[in-house]
C-alpha atoms as a PDB file:
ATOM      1  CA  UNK A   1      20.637   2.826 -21.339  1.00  0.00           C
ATOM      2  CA  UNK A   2      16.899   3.465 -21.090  1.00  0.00           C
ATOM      3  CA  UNK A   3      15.752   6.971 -21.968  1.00  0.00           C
ATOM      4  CA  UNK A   4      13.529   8.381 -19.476  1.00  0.00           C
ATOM      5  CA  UNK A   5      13.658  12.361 -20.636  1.00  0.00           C
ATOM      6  CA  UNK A   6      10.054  11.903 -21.696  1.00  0.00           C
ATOM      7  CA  UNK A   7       9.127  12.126 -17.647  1.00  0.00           C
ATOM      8  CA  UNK A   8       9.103  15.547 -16.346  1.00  0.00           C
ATOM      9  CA  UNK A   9       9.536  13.489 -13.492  1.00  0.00           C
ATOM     10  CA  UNK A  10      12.443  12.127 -13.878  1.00  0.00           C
ATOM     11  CA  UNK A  11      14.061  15.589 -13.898  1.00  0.00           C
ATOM     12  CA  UNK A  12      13.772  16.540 -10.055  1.00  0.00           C
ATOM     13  CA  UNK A  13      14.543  12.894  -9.026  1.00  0.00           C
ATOM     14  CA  UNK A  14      17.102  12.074 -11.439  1.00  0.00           C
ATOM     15  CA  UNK A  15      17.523   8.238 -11.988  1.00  0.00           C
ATOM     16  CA  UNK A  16      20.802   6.638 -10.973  1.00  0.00           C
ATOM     17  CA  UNK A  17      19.784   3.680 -12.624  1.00  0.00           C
ATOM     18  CA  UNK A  18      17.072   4.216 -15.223  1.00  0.00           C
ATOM     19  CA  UNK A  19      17.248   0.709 -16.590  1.00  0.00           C
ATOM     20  CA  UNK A  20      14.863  -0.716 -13.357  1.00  0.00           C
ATOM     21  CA  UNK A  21      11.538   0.591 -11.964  1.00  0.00           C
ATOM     22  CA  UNK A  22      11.453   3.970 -10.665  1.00  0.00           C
ATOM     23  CA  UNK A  23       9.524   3.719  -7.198  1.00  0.00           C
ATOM     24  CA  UNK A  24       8.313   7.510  -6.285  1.00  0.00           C
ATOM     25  CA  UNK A  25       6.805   7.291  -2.637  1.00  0.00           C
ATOM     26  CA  UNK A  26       7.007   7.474   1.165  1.00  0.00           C
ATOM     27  CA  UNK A  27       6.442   4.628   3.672  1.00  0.00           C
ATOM     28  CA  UNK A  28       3.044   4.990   4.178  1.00  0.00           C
ATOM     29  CA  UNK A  29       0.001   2.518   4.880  1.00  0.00           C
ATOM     30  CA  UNK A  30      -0.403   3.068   1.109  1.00  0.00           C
ATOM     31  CA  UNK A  31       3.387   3.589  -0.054  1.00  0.00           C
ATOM     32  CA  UNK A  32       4.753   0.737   1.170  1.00  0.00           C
ATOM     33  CA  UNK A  33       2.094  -1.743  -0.566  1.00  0.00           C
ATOM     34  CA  UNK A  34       5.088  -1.259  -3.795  1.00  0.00           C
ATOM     35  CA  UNK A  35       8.373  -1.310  -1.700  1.00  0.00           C
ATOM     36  CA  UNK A  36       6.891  -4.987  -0.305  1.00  0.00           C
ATOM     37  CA  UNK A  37       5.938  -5.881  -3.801  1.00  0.00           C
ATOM     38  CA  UNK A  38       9.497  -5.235  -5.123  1.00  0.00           C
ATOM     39  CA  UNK A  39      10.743  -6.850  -2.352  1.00  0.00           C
ATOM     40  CA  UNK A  40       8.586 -10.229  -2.604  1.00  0.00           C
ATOM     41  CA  UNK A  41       8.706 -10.709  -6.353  1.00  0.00           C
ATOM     42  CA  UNK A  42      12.700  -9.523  -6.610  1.00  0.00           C
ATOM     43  CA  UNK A  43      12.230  -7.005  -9.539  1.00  0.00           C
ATOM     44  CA  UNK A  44      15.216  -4.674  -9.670  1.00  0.00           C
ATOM     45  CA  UNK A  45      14.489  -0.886  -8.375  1.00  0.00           C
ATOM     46  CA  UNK A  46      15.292   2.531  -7.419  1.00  0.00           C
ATOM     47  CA  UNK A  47      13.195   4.440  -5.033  1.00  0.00           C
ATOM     48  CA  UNK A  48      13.129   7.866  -4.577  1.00  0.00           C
ATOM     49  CA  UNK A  49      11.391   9.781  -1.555  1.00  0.00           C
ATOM     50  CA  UNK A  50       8.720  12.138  -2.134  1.00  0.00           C
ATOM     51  CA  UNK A  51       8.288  14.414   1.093  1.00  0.00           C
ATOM     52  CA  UNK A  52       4.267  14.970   1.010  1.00  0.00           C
ATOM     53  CA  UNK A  53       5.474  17.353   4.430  1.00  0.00           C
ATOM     54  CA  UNK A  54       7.232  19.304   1.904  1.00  0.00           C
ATOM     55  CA  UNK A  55       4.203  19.332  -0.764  1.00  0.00           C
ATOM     56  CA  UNK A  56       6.435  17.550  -3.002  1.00  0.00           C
ATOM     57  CA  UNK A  57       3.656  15.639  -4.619  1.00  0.00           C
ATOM     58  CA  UNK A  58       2.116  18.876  -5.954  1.00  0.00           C
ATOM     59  CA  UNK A  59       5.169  20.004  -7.934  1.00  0.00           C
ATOM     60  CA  UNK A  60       4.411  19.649 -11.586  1.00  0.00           C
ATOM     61  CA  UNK A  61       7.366  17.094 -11.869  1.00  0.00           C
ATOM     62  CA  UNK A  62       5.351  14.953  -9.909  1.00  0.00           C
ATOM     63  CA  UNK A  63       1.538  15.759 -11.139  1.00  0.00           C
ATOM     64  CA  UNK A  64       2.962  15.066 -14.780  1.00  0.00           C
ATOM     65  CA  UNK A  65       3.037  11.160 -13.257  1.00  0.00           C
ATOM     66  CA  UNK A  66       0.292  10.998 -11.326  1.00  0.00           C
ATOM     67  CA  UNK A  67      -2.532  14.201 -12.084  1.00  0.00           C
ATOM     68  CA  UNK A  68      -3.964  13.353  -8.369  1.00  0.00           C
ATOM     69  CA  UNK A  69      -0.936  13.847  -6.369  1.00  0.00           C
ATOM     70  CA  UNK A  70      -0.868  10.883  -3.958  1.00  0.00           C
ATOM     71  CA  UNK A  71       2.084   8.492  -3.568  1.00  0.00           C
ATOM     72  CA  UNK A  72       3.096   5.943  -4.585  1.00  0.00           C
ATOM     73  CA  UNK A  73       3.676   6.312  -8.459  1.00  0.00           C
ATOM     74  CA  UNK A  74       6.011   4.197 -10.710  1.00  0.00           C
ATOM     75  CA  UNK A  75       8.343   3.946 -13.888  1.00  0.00           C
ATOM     76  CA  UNK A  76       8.795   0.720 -15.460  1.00  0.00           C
ATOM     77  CA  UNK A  77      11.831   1.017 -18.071  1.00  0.00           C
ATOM     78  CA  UNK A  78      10.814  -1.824 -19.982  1.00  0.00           C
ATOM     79  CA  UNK A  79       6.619  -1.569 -19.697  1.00  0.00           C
ATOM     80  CA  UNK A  80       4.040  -2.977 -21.753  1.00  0.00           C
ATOM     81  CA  UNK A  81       6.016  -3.498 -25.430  1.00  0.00           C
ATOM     82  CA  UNK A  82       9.254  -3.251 -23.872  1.00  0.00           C
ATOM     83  CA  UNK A  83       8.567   0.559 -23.579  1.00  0.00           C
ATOM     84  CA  UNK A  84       8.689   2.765 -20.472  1.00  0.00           C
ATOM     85  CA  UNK A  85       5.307   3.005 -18.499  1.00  0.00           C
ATOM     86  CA  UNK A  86       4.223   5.792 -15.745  1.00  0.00           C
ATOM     87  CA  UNK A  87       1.418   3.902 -13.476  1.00  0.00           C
ATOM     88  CA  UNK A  88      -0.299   5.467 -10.557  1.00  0.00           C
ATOM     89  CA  UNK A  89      -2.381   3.751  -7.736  1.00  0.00           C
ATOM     90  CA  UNK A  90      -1.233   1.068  -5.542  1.00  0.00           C
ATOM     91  CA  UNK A  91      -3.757  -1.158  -5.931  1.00  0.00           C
ATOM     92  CA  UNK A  92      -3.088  -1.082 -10.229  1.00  0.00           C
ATOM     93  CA  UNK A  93       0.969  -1.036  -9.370  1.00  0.00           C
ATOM     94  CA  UNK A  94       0.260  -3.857  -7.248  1.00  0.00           C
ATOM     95  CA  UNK A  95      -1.713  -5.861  -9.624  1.00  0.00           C
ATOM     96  CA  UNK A  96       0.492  -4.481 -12.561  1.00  0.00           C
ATOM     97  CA  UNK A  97       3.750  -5.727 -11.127  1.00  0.00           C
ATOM     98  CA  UNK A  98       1.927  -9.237 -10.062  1.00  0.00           C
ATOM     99  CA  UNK A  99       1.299 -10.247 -13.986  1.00  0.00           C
ATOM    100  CA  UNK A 100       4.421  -8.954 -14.950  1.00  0.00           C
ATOM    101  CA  UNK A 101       5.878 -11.061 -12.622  1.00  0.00           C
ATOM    102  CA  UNK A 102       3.318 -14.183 -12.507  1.00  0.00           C
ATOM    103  CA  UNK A 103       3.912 -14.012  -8.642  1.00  0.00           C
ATOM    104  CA  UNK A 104       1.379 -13.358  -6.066  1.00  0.00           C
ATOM    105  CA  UNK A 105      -2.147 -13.492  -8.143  1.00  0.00           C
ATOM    106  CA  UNK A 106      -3.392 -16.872  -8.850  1.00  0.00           C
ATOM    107  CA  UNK A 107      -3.594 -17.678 -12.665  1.00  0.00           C
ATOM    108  CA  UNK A 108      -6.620 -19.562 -12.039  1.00  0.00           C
ATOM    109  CA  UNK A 109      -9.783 -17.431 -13.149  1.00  0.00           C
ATOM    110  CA  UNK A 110     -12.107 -17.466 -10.403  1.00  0.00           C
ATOM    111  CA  UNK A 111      -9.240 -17.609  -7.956  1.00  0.00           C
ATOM    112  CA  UNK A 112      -7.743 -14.527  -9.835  1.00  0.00           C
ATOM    113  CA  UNK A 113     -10.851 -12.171  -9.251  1.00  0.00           C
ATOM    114  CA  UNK A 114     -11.317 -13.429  -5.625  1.00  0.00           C
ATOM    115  CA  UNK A 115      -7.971 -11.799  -5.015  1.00  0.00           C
ATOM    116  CA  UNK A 116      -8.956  -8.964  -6.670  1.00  0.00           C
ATOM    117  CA  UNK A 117     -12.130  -8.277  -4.735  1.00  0.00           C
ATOM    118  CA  UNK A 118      -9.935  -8.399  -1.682  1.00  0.00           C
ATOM    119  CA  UNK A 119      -7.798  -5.701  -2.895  1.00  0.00           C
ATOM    120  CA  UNK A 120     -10.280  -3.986  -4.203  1.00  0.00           C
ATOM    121  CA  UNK A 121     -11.994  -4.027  -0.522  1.00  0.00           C
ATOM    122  CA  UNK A 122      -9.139  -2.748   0.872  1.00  0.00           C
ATOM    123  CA  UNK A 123      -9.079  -0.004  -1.075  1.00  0.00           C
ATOM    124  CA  UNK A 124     -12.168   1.224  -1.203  1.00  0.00           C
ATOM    125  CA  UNK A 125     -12.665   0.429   2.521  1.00  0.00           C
ATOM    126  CA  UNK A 126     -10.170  -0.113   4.432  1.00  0.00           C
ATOM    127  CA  UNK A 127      -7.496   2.075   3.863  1.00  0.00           C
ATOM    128  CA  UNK A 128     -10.173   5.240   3.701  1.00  0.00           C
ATOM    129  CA  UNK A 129     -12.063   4.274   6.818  1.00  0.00           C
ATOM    130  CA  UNK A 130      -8.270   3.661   8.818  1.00  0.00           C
ATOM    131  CA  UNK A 131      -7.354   6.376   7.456  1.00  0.00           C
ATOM    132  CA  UNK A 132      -9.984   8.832   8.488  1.00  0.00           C
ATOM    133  CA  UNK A 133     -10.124   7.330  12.197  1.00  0.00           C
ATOM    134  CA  UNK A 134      -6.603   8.273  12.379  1.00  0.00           C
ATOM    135  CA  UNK A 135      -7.318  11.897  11.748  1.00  0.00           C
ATOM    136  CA  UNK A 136     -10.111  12.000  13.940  1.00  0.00           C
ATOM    137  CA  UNK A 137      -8.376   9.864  16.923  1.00  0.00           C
ATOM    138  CA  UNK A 138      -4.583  11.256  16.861  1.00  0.00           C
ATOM    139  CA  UNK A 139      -4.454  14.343  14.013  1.00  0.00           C
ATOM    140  CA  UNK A 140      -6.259  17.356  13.616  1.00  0.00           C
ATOM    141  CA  UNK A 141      -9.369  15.810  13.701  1.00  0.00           C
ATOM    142  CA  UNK A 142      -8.881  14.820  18.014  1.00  0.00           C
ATOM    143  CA  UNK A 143      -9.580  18.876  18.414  1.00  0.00           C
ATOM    144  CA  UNK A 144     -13.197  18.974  17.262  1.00  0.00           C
ATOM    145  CA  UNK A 145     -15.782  19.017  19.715  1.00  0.00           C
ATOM    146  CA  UNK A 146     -18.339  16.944  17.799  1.00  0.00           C
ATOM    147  CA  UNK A 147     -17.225  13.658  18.190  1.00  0.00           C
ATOM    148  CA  UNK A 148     -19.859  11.685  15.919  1.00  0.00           C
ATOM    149  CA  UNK A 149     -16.861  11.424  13.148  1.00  0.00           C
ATOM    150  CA  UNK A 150     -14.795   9.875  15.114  1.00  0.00           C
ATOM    151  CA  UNK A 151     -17.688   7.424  16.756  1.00  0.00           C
ATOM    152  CA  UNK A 152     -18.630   7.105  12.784  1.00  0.00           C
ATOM    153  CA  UNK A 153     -14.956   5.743  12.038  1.00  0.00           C
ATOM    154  CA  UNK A 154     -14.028   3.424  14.869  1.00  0.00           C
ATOM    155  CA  UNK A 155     -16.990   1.932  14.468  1.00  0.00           C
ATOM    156  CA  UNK A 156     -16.619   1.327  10.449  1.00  0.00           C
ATOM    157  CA  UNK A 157     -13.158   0.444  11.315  1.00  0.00           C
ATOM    158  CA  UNK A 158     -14.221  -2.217  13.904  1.00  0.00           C
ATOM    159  CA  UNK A 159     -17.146  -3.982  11.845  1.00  0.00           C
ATOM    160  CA  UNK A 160     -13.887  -4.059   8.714  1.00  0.00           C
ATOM    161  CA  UNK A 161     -11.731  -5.850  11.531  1.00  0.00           C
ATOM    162  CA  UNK A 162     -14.539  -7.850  11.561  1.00  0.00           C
ATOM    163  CA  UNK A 163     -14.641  -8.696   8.251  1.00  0.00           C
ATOM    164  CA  UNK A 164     -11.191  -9.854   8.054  1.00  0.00           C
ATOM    165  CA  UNK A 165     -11.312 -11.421  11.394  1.00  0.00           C
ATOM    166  CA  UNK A 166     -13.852 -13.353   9.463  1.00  0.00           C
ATOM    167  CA  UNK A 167     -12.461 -14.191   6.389  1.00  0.00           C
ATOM    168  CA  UNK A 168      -9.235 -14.965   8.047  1.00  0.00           C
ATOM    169  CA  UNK A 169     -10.600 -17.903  10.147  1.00  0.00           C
ATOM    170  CA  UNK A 170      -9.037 -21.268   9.253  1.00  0.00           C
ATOM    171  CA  UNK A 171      -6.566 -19.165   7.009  1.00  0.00           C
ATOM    172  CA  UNK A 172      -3.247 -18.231   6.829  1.00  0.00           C
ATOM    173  CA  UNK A 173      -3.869 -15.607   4.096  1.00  0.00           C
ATOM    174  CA  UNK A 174      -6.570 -13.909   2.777  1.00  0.00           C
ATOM    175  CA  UNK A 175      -6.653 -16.672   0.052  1.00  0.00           C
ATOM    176  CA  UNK A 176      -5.930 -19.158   2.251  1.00  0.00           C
ATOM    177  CA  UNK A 177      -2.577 -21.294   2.060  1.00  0.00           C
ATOM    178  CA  UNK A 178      -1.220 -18.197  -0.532  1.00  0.00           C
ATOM    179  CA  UNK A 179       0.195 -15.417   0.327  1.00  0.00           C
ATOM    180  CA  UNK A 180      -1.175 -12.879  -2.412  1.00  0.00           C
ATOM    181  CA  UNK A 181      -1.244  -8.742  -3.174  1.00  0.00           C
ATOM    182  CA  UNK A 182      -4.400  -9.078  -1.050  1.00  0.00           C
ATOM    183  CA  UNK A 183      -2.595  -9.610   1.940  1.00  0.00           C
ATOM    184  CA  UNK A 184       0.507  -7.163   0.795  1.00  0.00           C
ATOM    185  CA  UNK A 185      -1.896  -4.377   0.330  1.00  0.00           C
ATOM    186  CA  UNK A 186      -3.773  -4.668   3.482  1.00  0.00           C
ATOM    187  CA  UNK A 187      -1.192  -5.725   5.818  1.00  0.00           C
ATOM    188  CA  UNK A 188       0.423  -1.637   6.258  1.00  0.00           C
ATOM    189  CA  UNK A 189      -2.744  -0.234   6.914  1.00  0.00           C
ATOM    190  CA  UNK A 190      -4.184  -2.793  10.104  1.00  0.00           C
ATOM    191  CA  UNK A 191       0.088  -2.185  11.102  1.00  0.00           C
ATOM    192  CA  UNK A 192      -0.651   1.335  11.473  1.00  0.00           C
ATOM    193  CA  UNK A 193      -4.324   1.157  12.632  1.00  0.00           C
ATOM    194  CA  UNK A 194      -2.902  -0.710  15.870  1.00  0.00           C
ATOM    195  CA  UNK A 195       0.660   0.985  16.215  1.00  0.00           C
ATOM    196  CA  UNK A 196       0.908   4.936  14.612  1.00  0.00           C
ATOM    197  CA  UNK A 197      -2.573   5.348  14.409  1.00  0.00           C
ATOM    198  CA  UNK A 198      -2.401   4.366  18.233  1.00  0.00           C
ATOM    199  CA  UNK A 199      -5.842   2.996  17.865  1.00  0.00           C
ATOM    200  CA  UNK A 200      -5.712  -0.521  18.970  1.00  0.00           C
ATOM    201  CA  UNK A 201      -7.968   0.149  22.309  1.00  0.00           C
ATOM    202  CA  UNK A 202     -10.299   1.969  20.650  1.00  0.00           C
ATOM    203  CA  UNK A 203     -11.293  -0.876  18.049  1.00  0.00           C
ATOM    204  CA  UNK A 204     -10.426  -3.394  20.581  1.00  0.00           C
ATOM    205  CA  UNK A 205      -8.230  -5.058  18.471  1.00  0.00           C
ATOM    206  CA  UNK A 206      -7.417  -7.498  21.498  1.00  0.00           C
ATOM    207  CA  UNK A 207     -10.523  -9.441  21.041  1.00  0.00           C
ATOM    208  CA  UNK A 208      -9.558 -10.448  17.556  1.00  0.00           C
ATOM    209  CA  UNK A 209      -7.600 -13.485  17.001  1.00  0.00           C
ATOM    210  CA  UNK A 210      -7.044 -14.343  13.747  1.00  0.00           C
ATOM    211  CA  UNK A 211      -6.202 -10.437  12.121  1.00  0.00           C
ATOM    212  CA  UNK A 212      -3.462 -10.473  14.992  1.00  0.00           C
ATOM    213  CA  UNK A 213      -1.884 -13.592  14.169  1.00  0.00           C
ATOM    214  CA  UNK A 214      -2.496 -12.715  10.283  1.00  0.00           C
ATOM    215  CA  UNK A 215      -0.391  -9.598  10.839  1.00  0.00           C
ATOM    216  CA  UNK A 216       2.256 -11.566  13.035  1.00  0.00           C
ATOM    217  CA  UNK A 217       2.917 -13.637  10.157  1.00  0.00           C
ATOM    218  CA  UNK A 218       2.926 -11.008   7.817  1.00  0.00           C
ATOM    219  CA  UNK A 219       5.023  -8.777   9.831  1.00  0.00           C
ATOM    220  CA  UNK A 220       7.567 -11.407  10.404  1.00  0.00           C
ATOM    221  CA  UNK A 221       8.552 -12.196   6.205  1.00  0.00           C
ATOM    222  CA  UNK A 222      11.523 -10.687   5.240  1.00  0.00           C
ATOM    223  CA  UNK A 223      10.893  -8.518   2.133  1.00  0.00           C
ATOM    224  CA  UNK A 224       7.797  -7.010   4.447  1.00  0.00           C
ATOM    225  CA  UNK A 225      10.431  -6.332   6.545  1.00  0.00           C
ATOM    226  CA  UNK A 226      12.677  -4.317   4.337  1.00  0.00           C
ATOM    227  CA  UNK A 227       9.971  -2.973   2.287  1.00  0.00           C
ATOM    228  CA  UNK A 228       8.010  -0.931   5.430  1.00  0.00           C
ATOM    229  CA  UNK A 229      10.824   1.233   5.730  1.00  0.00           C
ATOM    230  CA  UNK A 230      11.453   2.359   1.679  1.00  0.00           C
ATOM    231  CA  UNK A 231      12.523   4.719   0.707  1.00  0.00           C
ATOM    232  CA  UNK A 232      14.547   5.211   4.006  1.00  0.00           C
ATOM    233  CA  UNK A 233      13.180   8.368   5.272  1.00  0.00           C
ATOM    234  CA  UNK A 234      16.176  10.936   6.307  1.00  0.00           C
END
């Protein structure tokens, strides 16, 4: 049986099954990028839920895995050299489980980094800008008198809808015919722009055609399915 004891974490969420991948997270826009991941390339895992409400990511259990305290984090048992391996970050998770896999990142070179500069514009872009219209449209943020932030991020939002309303024109995917971690990454965070971020009016996401139907199809596979709601909250 694999020895995890060298993971503070490890401690407060004790592993059932320490031979597969630890999953530490929530299902968030960003948390649920792994859960689908697991889900579409069938690696074996336990998750565990990490209550940010409760500040759980700032306990030094969970810092000692990832020093910036944001879900979601990992485990792999048998990690680079068959030894366990902590990784933070979705977007490195995602791409980390992909070549361990050989599923859902194209082995061809140029094809390869094309994916990549779709994740990587996802998370330098989208998920931030989403992110902070949500605060400003239904959080804390709705208070504030001065409402140039939230004009600033609907309207960054809406030229990045753009952008994928773009590239998704005479495509199925992101990358065309394949379904890739470009799409699994992005796919939570235009789900929540339009349905908990309650923000589909104010982007007027109706006028787009092809991110609707993109998300449709998305929505609709069966490991997206299960993995949008893992961990099962309480």
């Amino acid at each position: 049986m694999t020895d995890l004891s060298a993971f503070p974490i490890a401690s407060r969420w004790p592993a059932a099954h320490p031979d597969r991948i630890q999953l530490y997270s929530l299902p968030t826009p960003n948390g649920v990028k792994v859960s689908i991941m697991l889900e579409e390339v069938g690696l074996p895992y336990e998750p565990h839920l990490i209550d940010i409400g409760k500040n759980e990511t700032w306990t030094p259990e969970f810092l000692s895995l990832n020093p910036n305290g944001k879900i979601p984090a990992i485990i792999d048992p048998d990690g680079p050299g068959g030894k366990p391996f902590g990784l933070f970050e979705s977007g490195a998770i995602l791409v980390y489980l992909a070549e361990k896999t050989g599923k859902l990142l194209p082995t061809d070179p140029a094809a390869r980094y094309e994916t990549l500069q779709w994740v990587f514009f996802q998370m330098a872009a989208v998920g931030p800008m989403f992110g902070q219209l949500g605060f400003f449209h239904k959080f804390a943020g709705r208070e504030y008198e001065d409402k140039r932030p939230l004009e600033r991020y609907r309207a960054e939002s809406q030229r990045l809808l753009g952008v994928l309303e773009t590239r998704l024109e005479g495509r199925d995917w992101l990358m065309g015919d394949e379904y890739t971690i470009a799409d699994v990454a992005t796919l939570g965070w235009v789900r929540n722009l339009v349905g908990f971020y309650e923000a589909a009016e104010l982007v007027d996401f109706k006028s787009l055609k092809n991110v609707p139907a993109w998300l449709e199809r998305g929505l609709a596979r069966p490991a997206v399915q299960r993995g949008l709601n893992i961990p099962a909250r309480p």
